[in-house]
Protein backbone atom coordinates (compact mmCIF):
# COMPACT_ATOMS: atom_id res chain seq x y z
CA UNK A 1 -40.97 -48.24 107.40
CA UNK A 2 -44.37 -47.68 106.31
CA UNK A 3 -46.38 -49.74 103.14
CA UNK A 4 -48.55 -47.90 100.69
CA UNK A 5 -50.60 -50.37 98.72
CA UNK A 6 -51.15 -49.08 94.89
CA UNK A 7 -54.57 -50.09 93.97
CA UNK A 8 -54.56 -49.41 89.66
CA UNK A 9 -58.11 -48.04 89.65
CA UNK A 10 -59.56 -46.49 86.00
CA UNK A 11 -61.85 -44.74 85.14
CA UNK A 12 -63.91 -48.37 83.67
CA UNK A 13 -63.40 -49.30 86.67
CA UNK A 14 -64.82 -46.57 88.57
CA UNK A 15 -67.94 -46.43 85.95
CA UNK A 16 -69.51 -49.53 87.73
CA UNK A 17 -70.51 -47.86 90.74
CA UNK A 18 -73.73 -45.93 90.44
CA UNK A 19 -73.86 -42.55 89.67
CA UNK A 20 -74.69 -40.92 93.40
CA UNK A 21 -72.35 -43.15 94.94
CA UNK A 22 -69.39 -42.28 92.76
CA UNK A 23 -70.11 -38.48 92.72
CA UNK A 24 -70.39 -38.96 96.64
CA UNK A 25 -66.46 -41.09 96.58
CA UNK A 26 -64.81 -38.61 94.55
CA UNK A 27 -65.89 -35.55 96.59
CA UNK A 28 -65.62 -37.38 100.11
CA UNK A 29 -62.08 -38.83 99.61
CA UNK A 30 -61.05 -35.17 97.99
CA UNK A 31 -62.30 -33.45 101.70
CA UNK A 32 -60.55 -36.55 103.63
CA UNK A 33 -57.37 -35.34 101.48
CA UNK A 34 -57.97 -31.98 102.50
CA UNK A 35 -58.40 -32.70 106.34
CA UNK A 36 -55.28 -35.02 106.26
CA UNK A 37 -53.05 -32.13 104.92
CA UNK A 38 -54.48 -29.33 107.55
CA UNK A 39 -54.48 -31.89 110.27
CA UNK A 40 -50.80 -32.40 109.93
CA UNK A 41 -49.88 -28.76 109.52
CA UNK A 42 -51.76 -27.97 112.61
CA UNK A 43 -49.76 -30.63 114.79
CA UNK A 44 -46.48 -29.20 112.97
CA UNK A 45 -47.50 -25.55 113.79
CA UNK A 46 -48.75 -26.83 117.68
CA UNK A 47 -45.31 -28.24 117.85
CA UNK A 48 -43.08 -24.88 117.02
CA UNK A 49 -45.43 -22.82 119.39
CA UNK A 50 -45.32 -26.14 122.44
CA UNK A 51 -41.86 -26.19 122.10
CA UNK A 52 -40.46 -22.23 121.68
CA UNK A 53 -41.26 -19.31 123.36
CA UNK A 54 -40.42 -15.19 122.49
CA UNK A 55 -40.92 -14.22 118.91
CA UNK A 56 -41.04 -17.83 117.58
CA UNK A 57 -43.75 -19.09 119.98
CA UNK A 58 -45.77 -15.71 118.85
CA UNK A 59 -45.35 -16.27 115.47
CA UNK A 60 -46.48 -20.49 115.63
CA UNK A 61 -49.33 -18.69 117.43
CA UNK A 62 -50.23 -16.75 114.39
CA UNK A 63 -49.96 -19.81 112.12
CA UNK A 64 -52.03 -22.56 114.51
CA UNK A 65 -55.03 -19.42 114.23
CA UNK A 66 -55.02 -19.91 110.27
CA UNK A 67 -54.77 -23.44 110.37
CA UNK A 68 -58.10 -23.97 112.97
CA UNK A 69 -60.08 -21.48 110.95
CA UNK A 70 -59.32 -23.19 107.65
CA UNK A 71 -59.68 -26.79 109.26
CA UNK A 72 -62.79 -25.84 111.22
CA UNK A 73 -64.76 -24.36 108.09
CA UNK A 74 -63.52 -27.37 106.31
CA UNK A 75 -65.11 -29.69 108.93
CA UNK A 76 -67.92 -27.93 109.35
CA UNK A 77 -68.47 -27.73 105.54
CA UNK A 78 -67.52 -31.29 105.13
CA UNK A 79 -70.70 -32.04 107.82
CA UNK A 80 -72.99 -30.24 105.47
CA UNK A 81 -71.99 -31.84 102.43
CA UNK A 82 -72.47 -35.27 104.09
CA UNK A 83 -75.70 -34.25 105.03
CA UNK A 84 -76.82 -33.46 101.27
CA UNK A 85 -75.24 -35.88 99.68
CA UNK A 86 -75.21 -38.94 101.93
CA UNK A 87 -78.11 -39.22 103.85
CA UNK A 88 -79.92 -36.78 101.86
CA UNK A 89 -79.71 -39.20 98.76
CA UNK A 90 -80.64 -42.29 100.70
CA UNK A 91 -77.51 -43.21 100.61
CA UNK A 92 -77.80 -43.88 104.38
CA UNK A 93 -80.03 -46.17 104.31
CA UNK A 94 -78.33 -47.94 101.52
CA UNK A 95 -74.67 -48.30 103.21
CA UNK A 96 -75.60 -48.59 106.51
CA UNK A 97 -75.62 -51.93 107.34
CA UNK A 98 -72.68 -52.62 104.81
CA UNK A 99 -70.17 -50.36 106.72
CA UNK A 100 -68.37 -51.79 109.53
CA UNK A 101 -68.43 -51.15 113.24
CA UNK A 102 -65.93 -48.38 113.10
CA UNK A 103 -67.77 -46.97 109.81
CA UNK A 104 -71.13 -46.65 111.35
CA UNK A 105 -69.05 -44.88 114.58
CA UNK A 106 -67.51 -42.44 112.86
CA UNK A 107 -70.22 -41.20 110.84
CA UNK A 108 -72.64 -41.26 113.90
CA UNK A 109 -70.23 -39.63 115.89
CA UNK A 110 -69.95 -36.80 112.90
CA UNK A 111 -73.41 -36.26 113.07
CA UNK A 112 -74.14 -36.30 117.03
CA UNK A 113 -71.07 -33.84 117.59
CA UNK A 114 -72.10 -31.54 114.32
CA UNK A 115 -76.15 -31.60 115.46
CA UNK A 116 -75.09 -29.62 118.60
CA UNK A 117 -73.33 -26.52 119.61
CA UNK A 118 -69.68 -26.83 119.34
CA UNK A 119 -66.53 -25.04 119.20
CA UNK A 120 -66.20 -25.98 115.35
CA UNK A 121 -69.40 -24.50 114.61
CA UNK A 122 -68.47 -21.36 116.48
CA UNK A 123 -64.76 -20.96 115.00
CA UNK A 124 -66.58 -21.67 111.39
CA UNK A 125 -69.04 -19.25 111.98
CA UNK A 126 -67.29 -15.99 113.56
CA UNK A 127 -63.66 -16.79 112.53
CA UNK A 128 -63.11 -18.71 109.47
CA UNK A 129 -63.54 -16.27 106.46
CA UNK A 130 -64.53 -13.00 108.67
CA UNK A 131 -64.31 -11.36 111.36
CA UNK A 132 -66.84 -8.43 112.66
CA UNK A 133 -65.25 -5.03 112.88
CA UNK A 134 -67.69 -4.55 116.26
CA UNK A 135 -65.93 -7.66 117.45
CA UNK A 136 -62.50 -6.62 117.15
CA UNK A 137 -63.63 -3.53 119.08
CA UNK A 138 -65.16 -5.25 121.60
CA UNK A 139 -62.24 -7.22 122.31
CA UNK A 140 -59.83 -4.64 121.58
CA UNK A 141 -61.58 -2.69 124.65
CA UNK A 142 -61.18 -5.46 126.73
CA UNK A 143 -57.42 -4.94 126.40
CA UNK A 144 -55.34 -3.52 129.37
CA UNK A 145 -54.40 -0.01 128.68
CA UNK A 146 -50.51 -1.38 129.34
CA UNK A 147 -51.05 -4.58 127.71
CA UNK A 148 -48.96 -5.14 125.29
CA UNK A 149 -49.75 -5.49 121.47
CA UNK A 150 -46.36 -5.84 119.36
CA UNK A 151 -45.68 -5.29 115.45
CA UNK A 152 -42.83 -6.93 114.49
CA UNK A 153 -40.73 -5.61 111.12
CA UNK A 154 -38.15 -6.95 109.54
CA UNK A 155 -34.91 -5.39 108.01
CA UNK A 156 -35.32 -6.93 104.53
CA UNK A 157 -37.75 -9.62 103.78
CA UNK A 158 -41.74 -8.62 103.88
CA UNK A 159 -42.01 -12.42 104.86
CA UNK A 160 -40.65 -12.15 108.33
CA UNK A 161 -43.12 -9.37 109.11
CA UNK A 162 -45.96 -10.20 112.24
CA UNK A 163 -48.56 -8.40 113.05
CA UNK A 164 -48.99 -9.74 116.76
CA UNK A 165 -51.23 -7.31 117.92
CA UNK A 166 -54.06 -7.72 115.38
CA UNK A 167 -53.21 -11.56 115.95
CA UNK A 168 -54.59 -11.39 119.24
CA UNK A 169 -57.66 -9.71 118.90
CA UNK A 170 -58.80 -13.22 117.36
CA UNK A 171 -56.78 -15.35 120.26
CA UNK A 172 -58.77 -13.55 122.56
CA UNK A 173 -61.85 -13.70 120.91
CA UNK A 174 -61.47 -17.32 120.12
CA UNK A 175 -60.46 -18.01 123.17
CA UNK A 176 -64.10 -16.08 124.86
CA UNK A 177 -66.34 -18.50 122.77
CA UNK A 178 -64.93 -21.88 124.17
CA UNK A 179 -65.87 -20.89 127.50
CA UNK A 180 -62.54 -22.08 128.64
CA UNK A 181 -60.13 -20.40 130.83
CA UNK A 182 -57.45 -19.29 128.15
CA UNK A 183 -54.38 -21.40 129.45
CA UNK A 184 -57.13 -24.24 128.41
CA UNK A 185 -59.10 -22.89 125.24
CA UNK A 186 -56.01 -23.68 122.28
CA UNK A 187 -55.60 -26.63 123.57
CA UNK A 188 -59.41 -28.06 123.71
CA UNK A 189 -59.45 -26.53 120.17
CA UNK A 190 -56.62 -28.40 118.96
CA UNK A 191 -58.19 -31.81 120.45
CA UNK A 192 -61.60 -30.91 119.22
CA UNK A 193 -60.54 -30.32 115.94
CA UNK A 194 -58.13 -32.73 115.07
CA UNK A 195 -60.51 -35.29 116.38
CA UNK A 196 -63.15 -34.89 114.48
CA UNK A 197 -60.93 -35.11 111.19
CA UNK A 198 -60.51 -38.73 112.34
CA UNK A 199 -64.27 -39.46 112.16
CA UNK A 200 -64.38 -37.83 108.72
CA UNK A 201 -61.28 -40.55 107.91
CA UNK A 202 -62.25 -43.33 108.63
CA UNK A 203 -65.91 -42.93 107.52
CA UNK A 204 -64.40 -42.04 103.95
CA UNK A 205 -62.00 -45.06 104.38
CA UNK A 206 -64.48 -47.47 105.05
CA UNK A 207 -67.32 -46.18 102.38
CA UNK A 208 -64.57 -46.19 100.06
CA UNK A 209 -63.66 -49.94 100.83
CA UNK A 210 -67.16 -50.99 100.57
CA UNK A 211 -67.41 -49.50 97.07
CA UNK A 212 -64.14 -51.21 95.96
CA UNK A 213 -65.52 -54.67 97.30
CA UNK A 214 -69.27 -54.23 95.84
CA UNK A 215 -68.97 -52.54 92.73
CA UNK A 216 -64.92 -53.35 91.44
CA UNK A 217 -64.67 -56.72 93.18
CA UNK A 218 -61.42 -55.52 95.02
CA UNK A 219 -61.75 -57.42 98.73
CA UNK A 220 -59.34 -56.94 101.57
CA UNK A 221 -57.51 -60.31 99.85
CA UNK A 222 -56.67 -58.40 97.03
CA UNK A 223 -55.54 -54.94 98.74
CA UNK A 224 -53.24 -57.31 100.75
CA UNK A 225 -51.67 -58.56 97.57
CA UNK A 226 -51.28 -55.42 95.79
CA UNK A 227 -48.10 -53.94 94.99
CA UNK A 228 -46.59 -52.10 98.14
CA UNK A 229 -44.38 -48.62 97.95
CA UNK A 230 -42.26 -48.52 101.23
CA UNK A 231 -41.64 -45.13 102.50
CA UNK A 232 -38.64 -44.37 103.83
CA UNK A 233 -38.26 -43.77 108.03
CA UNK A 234 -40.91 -40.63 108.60
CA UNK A 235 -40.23 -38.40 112.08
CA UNK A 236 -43.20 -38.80 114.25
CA UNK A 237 -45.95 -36.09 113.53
CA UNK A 238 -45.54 -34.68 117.55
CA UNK A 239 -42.40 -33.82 116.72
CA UNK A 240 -42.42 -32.34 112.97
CA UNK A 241 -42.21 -28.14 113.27
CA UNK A 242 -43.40 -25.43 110.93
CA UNK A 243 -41.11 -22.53 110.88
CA UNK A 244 -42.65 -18.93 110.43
CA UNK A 245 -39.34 -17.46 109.48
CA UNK A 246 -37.45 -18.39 107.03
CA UNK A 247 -34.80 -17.45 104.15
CA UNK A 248 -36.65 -16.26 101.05
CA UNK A 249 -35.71 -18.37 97.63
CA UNK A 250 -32.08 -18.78 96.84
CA UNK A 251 -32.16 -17.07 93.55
CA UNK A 252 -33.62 -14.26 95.20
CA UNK A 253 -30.82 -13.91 97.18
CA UNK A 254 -27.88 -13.64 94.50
């Protein structure tokens, strides 16, 4: 059973911590949200596609390509904004020697792995919110004459409909940029990318805790004491699915 500690912040509370820095906390811990929820619903979609195959592998297919390219142009976004507002406002050199070990880690290994070329910065870049028309026909050339390229209709919902062909135009693709052979490419993208929403993680986590301690006065002491929610038993996230198809609304079926 897990414990949540409830820490009561207000907004007088958060008014003690200069300007910069509490711009910087608000936006950080709002991308860390944001890279928690697309990390999970990558490792539920991975685990449909892992664990099917026919139609329902295809479809967890389609859904782990529109998680990546969300959570890659989030990551590689999130890189940037660190870069402006962190160590471009000095805050760097400011919180550097006040984060711990695993603080200082995470944020150098951010930078090192963002400040070369990477599959991130590639996904971001030709996948994430376009794709070149002389791309698709490129790959779409590429393409045996007898390979297959499926549609998939349904008989009465819109929301069972897949597209599978058009799909894999950006599998391929995808796939070509990694460098990988493509038995090897999803996964290496699904490591890379839920990897480096650690570092973002536990850098927020620990500039966050340093905050609380120098600016509220809330130590580890007093997190410890705080009130605790306990959760109730959670499955384990390798084994949590996300379903492609499913029934639409019940009042929409009456």
């Amino acid at each position: 059973m897990a414990q949540i500690f409830y820490i009561p912040l207000t907004k007088a509370h958060l008014a003690q911590i200069p300007l910069n820095e509490r711009v910087f906390y608000f936006l950080v811990s709002q991308l860390a949200n944001d890279l928690n929820a697309l990390t999970k619903l990558l490792w539920f979609a991975f685990n449909e596609y892992r664990t099917t195959d026919g139609l329902i592998k295809s479809a967890a297919l389609s859904q782990i390509m529109l998680i990546i390219k969300l959570l890659a142009g989030k990551l590689y976004e999130g890189h940037k904004f660190i870069a402006k507002m962190y160590s471009g406002k000095n805050l760097h050199q400011k919180y550097q020697t006040l984060l711990n070990d695993e603080g200082r880690a995470a944020l150098q290994q951010i930078n090192s792995y963002f400040g070369r070329n990477n599959i991130i910065k590639k996904i971001r870049q030709e996948f994430a919110f376009h794709f070149e028309a002389k791309d698709i026909a490129a790959t779409f050339s590429k393409f045996a004459d007898t390979e297959l390229m499926p549609e998939y209709w349904s008989a009465s919902h819109a929301g069972h409909n897949l597209a599978f062909g058009a799909e894999l135009l950006t599998v391929r693709t995808m796939q070509h940029v990694t460098g990988l052979p493509e038995d090897k490419a999803l996964v290496a993208i699904f490591k890379e990318t839920t990897e480096a929403a650690t570092w973002f993680g536990a850098f927020t986590q620990n500039y966050t805790g340093v905050l609380m301690s120098q600016y509220i006065g809330i130590t580890q002491e007093h997190v410890e004491g705080a009130q605790r929610i306990s959760l109730p038993d959670m499955p384990s996230i390798d084994t949590v699915k996300l379903p492609y198809f499913c029934e639409p609304p019940s009042d929409l079926q009456q």
